[in-house]
C-alpha atoms as a PDB file:
ATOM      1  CA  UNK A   1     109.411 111.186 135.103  1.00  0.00           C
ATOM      2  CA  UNK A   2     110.352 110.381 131.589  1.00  0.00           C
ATOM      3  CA  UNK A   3     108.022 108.094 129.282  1.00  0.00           C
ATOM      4  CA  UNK A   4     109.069 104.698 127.594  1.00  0.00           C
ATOM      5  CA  UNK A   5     110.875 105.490 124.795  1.00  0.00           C
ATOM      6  CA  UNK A   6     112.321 102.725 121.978  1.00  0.00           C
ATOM      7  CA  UNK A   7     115.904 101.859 121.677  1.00  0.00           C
ATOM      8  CA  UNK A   8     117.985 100.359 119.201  1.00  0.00           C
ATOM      9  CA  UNK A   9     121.369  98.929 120.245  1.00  0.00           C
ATOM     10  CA  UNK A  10     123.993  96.414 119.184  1.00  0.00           C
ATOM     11  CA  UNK A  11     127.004  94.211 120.979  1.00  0.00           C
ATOM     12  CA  UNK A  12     130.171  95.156 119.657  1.00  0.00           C
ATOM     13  CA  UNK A  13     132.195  91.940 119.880  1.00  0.00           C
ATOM     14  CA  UNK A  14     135.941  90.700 118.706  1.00  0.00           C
ATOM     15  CA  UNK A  15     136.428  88.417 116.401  1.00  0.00           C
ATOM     16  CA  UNK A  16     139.850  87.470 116.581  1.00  0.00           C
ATOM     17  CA  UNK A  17     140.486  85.045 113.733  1.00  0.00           C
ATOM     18  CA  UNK A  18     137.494  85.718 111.540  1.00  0.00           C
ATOM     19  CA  UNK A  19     137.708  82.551 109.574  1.00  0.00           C
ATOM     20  CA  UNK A  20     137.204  80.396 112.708  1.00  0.00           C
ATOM     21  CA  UNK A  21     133.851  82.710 113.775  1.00  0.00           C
ATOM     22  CA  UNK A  22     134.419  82.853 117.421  1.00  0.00           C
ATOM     23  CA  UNK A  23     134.126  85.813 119.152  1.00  0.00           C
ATOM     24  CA  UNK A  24     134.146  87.529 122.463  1.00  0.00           C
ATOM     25  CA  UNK A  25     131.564  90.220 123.426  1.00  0.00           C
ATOM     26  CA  UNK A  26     133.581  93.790 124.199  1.00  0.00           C
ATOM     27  CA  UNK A  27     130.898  96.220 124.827  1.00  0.00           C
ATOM     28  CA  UNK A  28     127.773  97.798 123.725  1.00  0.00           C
ATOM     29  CA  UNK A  29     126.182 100.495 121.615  1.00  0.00           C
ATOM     30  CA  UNK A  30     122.348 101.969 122.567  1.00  0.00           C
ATOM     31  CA  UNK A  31     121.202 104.756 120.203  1.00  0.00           C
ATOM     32  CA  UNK A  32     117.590 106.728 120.738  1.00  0.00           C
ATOM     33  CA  UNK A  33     116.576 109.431 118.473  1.00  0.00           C
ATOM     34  CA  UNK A  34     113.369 110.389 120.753  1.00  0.00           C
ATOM     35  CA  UNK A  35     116.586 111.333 123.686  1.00  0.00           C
ATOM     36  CA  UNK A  36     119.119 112.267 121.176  1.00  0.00           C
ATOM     37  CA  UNK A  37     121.002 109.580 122.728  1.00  0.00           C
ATOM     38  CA  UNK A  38     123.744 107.496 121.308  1.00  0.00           C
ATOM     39  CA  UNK A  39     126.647 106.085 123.436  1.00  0.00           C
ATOM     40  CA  UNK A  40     128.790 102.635 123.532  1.00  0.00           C
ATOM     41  CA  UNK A  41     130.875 101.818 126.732  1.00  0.00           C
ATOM     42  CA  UNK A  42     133.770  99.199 126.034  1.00  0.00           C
ATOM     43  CA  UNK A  43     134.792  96.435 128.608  1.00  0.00           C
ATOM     44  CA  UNK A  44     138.015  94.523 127.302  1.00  0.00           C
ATOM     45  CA  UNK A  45     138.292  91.110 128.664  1.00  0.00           C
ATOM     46  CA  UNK A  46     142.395  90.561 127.392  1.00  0.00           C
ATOM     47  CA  UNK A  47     142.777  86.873 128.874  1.00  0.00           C
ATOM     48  CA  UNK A  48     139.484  85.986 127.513  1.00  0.00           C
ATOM     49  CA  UNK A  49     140.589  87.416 123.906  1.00  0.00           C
ATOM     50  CA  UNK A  50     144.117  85.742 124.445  1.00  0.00           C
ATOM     51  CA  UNK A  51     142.208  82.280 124.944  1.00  0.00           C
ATOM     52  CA  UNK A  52     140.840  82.364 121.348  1.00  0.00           C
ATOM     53  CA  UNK A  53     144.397  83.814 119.950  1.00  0.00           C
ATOM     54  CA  UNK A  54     147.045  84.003 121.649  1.00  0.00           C
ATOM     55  CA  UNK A  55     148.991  86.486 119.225  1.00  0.00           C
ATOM     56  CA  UNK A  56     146.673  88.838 118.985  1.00  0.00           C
ATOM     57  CA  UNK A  57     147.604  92.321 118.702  1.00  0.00           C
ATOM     58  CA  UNK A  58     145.477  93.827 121.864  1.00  0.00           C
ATOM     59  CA  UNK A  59     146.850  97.133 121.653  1.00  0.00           C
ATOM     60  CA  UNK A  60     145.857  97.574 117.964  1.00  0.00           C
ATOM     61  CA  UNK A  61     141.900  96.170 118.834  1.00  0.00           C
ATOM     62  CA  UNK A  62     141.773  98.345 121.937  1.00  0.00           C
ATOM     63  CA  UNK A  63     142.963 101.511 120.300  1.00  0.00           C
ATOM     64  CA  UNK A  64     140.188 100.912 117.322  1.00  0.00           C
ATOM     65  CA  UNK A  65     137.321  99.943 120.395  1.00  0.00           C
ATOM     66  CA  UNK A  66     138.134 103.047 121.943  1.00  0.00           C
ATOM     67  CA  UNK A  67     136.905 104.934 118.817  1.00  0.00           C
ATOM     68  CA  UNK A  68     134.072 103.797 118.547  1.00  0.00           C
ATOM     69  CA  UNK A  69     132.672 106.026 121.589  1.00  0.00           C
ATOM     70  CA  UNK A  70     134.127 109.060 120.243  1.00  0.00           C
ATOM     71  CA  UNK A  71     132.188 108.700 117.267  1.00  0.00           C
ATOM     72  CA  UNK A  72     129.128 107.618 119.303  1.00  0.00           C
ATOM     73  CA  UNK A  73     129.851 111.401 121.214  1.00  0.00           C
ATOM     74  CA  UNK A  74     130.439 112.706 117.667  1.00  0.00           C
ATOM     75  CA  UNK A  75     133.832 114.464 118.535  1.00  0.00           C
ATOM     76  CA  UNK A  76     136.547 116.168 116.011  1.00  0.00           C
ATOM     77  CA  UNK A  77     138.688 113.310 116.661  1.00  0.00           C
ATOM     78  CA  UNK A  78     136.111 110.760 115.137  1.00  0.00           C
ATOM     79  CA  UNK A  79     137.228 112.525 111.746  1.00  0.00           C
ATOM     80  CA  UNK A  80     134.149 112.861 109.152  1.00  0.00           C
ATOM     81  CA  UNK A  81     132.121 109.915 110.525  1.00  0.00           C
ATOM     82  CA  UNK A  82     132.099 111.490 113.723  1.00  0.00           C
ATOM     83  CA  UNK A  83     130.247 114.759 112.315  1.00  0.00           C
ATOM     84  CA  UNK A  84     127.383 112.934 110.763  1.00  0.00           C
ATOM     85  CA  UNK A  85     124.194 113.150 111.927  1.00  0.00           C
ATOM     86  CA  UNK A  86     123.820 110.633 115.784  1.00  0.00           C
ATOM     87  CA  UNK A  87     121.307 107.896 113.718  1.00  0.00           C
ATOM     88  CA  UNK A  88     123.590 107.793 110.801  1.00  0.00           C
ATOM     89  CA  UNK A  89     126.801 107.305 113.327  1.00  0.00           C
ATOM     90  CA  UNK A  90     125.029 104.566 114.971  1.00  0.00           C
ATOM     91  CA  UNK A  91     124.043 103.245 110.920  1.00  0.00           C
ATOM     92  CA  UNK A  92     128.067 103.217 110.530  1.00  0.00           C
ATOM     93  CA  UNK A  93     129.408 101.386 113.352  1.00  0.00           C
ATOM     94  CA  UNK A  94     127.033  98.804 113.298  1.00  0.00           C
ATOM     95  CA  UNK A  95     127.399  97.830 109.479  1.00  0.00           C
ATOM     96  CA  UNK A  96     128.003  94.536 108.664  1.00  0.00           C
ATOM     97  CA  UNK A  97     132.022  93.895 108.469  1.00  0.00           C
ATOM     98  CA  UNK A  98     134.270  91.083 108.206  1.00  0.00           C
ATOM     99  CA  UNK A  99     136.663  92.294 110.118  1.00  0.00           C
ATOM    100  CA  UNK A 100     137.937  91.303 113.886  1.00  0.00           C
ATOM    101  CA  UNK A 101     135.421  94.094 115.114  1.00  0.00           C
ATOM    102  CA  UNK A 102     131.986  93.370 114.556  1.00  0.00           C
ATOM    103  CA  UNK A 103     128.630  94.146 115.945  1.00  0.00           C
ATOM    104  CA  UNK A 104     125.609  91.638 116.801  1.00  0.00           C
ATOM    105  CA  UNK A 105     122.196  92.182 114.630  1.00  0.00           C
ATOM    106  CA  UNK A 106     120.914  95.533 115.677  1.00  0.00           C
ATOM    107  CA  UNK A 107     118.334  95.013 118.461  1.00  0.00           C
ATOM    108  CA  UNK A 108     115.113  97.077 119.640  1.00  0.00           C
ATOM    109  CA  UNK A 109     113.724  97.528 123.096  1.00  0.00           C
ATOM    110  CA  UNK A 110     111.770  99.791 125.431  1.00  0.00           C
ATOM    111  CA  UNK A 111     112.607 101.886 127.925  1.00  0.00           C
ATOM    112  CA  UNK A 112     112.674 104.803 130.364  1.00  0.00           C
ATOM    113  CA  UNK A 113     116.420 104.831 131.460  1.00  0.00           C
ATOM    114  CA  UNK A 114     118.626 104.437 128.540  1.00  0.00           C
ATOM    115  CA  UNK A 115     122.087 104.261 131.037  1.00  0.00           C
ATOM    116  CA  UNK A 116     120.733 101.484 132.516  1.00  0.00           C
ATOM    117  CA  UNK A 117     120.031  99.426 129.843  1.00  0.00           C
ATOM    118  CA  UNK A 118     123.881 100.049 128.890  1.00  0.00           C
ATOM    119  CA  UNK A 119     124.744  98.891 132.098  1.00  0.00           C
ATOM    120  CA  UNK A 120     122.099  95.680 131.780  1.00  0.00           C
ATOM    121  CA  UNK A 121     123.513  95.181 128.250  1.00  0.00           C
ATOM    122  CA  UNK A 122     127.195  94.703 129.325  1.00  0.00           C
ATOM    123  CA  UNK A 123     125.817  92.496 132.683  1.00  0.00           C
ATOM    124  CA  UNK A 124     124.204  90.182 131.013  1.00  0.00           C
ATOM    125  CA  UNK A 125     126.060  90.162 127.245  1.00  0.00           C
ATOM    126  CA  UNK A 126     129.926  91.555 127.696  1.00  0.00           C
ATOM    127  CA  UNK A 127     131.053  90.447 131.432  1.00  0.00           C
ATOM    128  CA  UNK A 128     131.970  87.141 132.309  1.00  0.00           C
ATOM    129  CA  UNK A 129     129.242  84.666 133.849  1.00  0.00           C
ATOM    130  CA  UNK A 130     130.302  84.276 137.422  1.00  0.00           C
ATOM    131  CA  UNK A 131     131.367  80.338 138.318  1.00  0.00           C
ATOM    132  CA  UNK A 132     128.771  79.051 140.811  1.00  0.00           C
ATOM    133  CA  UNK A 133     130.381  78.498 144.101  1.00  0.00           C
ATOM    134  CA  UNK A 134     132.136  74.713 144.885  1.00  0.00           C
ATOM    135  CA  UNK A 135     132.456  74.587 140.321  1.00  0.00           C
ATOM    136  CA  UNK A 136     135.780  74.926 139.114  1.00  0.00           C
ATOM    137  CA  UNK A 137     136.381  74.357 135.482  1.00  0.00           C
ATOM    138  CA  UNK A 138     138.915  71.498 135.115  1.00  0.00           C
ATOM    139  CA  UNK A 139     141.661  71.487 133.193  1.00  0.00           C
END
């Protein structure tokens, strides 16, 4: 049985018109030097993007979210930021940007199974909230 170890992670989120700040949370980045772990698993919402702007490009944003776990897995395809060192990867992507992908403040937590938390990260941060049963949002 493995120990606690800490964690460090980040939401990656889409921001489609930056001026107007709204985003939508896409997916989620955990990195842990103690495992030698670093990974980010996407989960693209499209109609919930196409709510905050509806011409946005979705195809462009996806192809640029799915890079960001190759460099996370630090493969030849992530170019030269996907051969730096796994801390200085996860440094990189979560940066500060202005762009329409962002990440949140990087986070720290404690833990024995760092999958799971992935999974808890996009259940309770990316995926929609379910609608409680007899609500219906009115339009």
């Amino acid at each position: 049985m493995h120990d606690h170890v800490t964690y460090d992670y980040a939401i990656i989120r889409v921001v489609p018109k930056v001026e107007r700040e709204e985003f939508v949370n896409v997916g989620a980045i955990v990195s842990c030097a103690t495992r030698k772990f670093l990974e980010a698993r996407i989960e693209l919402n499209p109609q919930r993007l196409l709510a905050l702007d509806p011409s946005l490009d979705l195809e462009t944003v996806k192809g640029h979210l799915d890079t960001i776990p190759i460099i996370c897995a630090g493969k030849t395809q992530a170019g030269p930021i996907g051969q730096l060192p796994q801390r200085e990867r996860f440094d990189w992507l979560v940066a500060p940007r202005s762009t329409i992908i962002q990440t949140s403040r990087v986070h720290t937590g404690l833990c024995r199974d760092l999958p799971a938390v992935i999974e808890h990260l996009l259940a309770t941060m990316v995926r929609p909230l379910p609608c409680p049963l007899g609500e219906r949002v009115k339009s």
